[in-house]
Protein backbone atom coordinates (compact mmCIF):
# COMPACT_ATOMS: atom_id res chain seq x y z
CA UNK A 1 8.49 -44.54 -13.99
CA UNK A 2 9.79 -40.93 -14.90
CA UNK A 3 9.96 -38.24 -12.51
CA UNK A 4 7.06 -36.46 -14.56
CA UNK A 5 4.61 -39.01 -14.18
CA UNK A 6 5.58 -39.37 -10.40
CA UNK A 7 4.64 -35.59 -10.12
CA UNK A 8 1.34 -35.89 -12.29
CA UNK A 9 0.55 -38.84 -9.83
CA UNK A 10 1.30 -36.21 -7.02
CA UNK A 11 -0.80 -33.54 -7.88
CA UNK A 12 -3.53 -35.74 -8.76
CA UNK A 13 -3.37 -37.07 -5.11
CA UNK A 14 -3.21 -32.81 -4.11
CA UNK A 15 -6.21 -32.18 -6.47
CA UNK A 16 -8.23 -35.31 -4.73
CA UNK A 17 -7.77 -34.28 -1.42
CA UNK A 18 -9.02 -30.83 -2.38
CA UNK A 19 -12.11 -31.77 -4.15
CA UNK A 20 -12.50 -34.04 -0.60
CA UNK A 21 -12.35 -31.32 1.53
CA UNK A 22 -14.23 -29.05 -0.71
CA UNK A 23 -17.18 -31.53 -1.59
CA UNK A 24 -17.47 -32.15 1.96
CA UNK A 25 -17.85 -28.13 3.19
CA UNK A 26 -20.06 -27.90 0.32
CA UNK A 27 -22.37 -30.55 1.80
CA UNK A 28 -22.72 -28.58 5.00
CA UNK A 29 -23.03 -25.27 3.60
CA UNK A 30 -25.85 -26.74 1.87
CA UNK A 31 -27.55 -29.66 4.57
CA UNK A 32 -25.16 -28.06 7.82
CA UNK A 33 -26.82 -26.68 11.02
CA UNK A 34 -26.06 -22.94 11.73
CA UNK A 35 -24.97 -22.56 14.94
CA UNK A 36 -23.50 -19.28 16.89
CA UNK A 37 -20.41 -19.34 18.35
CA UNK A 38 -18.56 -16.60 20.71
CA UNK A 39 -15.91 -15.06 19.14
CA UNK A 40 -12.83 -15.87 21.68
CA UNK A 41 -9.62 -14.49 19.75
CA UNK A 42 -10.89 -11.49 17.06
CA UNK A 43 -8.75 -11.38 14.07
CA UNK A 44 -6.46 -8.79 13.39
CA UNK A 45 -6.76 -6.07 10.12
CA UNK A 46 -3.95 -7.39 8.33
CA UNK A 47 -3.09 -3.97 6.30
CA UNK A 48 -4.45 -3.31 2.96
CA UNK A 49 -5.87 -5.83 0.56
CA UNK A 50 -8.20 -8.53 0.47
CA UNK A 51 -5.03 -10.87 0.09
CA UNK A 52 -4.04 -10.33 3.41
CA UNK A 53 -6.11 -12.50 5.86
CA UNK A 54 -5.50 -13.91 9.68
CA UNK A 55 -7.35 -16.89 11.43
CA UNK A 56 -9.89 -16.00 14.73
CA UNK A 57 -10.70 -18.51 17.09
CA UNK A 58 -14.36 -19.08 18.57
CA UNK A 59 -15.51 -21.89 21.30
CA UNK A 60 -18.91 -23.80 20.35
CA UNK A 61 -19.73 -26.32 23.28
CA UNK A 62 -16.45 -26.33 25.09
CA UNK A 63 -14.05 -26.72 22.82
CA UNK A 64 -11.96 -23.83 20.99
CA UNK A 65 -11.68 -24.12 16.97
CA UNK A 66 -9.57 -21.65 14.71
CA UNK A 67 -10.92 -20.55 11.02
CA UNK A 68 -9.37 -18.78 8.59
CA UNK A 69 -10.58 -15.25 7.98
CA UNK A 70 -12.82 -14.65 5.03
CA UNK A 71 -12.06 -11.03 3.92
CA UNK A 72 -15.84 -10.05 3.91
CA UNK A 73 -16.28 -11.36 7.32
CA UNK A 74 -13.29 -9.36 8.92
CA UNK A 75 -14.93 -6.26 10.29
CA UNK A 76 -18.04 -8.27 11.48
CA UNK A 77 -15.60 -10.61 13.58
CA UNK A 78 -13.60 -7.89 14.28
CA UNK A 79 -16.98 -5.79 15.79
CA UNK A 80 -19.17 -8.37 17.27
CA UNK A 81 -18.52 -11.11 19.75
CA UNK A 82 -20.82 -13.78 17.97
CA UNK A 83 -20.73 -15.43 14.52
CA UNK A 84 -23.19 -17.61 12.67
CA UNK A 85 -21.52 -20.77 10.83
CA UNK A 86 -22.77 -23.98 9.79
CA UNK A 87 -21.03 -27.33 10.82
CA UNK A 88 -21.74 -31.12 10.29
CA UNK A 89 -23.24 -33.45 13.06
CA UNK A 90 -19.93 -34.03 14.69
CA UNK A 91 -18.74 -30.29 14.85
CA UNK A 92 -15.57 -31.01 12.90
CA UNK A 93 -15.36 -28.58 10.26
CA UNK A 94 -17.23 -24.83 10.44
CA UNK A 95 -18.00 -23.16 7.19
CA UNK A 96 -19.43 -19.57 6.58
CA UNK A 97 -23.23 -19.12 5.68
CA UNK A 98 -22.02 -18.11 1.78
CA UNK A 99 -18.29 -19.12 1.66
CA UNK A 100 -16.78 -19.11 -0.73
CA UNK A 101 -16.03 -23.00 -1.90
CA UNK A 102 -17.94 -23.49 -5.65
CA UNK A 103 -14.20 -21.68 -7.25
CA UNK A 104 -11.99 -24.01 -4.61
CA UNK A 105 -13.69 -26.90 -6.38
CA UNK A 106 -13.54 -26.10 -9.27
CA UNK A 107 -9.77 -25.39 -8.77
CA UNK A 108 -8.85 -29.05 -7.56
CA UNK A 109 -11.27 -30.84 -10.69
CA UNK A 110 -8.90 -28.12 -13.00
CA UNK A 111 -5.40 -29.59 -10.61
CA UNK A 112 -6.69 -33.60 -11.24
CA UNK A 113 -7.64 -32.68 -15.07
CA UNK A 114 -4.80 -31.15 -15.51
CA UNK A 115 -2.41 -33.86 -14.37
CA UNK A 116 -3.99 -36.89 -15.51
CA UNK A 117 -3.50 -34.95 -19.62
CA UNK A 118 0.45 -34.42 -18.41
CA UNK A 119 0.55 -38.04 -16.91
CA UNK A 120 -1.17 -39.67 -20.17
CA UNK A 121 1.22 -37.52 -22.72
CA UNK A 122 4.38 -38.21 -20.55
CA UNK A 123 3.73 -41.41 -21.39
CA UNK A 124 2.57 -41.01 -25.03
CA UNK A 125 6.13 -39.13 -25.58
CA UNK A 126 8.35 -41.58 -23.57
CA UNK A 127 6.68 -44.54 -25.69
CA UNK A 128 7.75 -43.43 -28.81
């Protein structure tokens, strides 16, 4: 097996994780319970952009979670000491109300597409 295919085969396995991960926030942004959490560690304004992001931390029954900043949500977390998000029965992964997720799957179906094409002509071209 060819070093190409072994990287198609790699970012398939990149691009299934992310449609995962993705599927499964989508599923609680959709079927989730909101739930407000104190903000324990506000973010920091990161200078100028919406590139530039930080993570915040927030405790929700005890326990202290961090979550990457979503540029529109930076001055609210930054100005109030409570945030709604939406989690899944066990509290394992926190989503915003409206984040941002339908282009992140879209990106990883694009990744897996993508590779299995290179993976099938790598071995179209090595065959003949």
């Amino acid at each position: 097996m060819n070093l190409l295919r072994i990287g198609c085969i790699i970012i398939f396995i990149i691009g299934s994780i992310g449609i995962t991960t993705n599927v499964q926030k989508k599923l609680i942004q959709l079927n989730g319970k909101e739930v407000k959490v104190a903000i324990t560690q506000k973010p920091y304004k990161t200078g100028f952009g919406k590139r530039k992001t930080s993570d915040f931390k927030f405790d929700y029954q005890g326990k202290t979670y961090t979550k990457r900043v979503e540029y529109k949500y930076r001055d609210t977390l930054i100005n109030q000491p409570y945030i709604i998000l939406k989690t899944n029965d066990d509290n394992s992964v926190f989503v915003y109300r409206k984040e941002e997720i339908d282009s992140e799957l879209t990106a990883s179906a694009l990744l897996m597409i993508i590779s299995l094409i290179c993976f099938f002509k790598a071995k179209k071209t090595r065959g003949q």
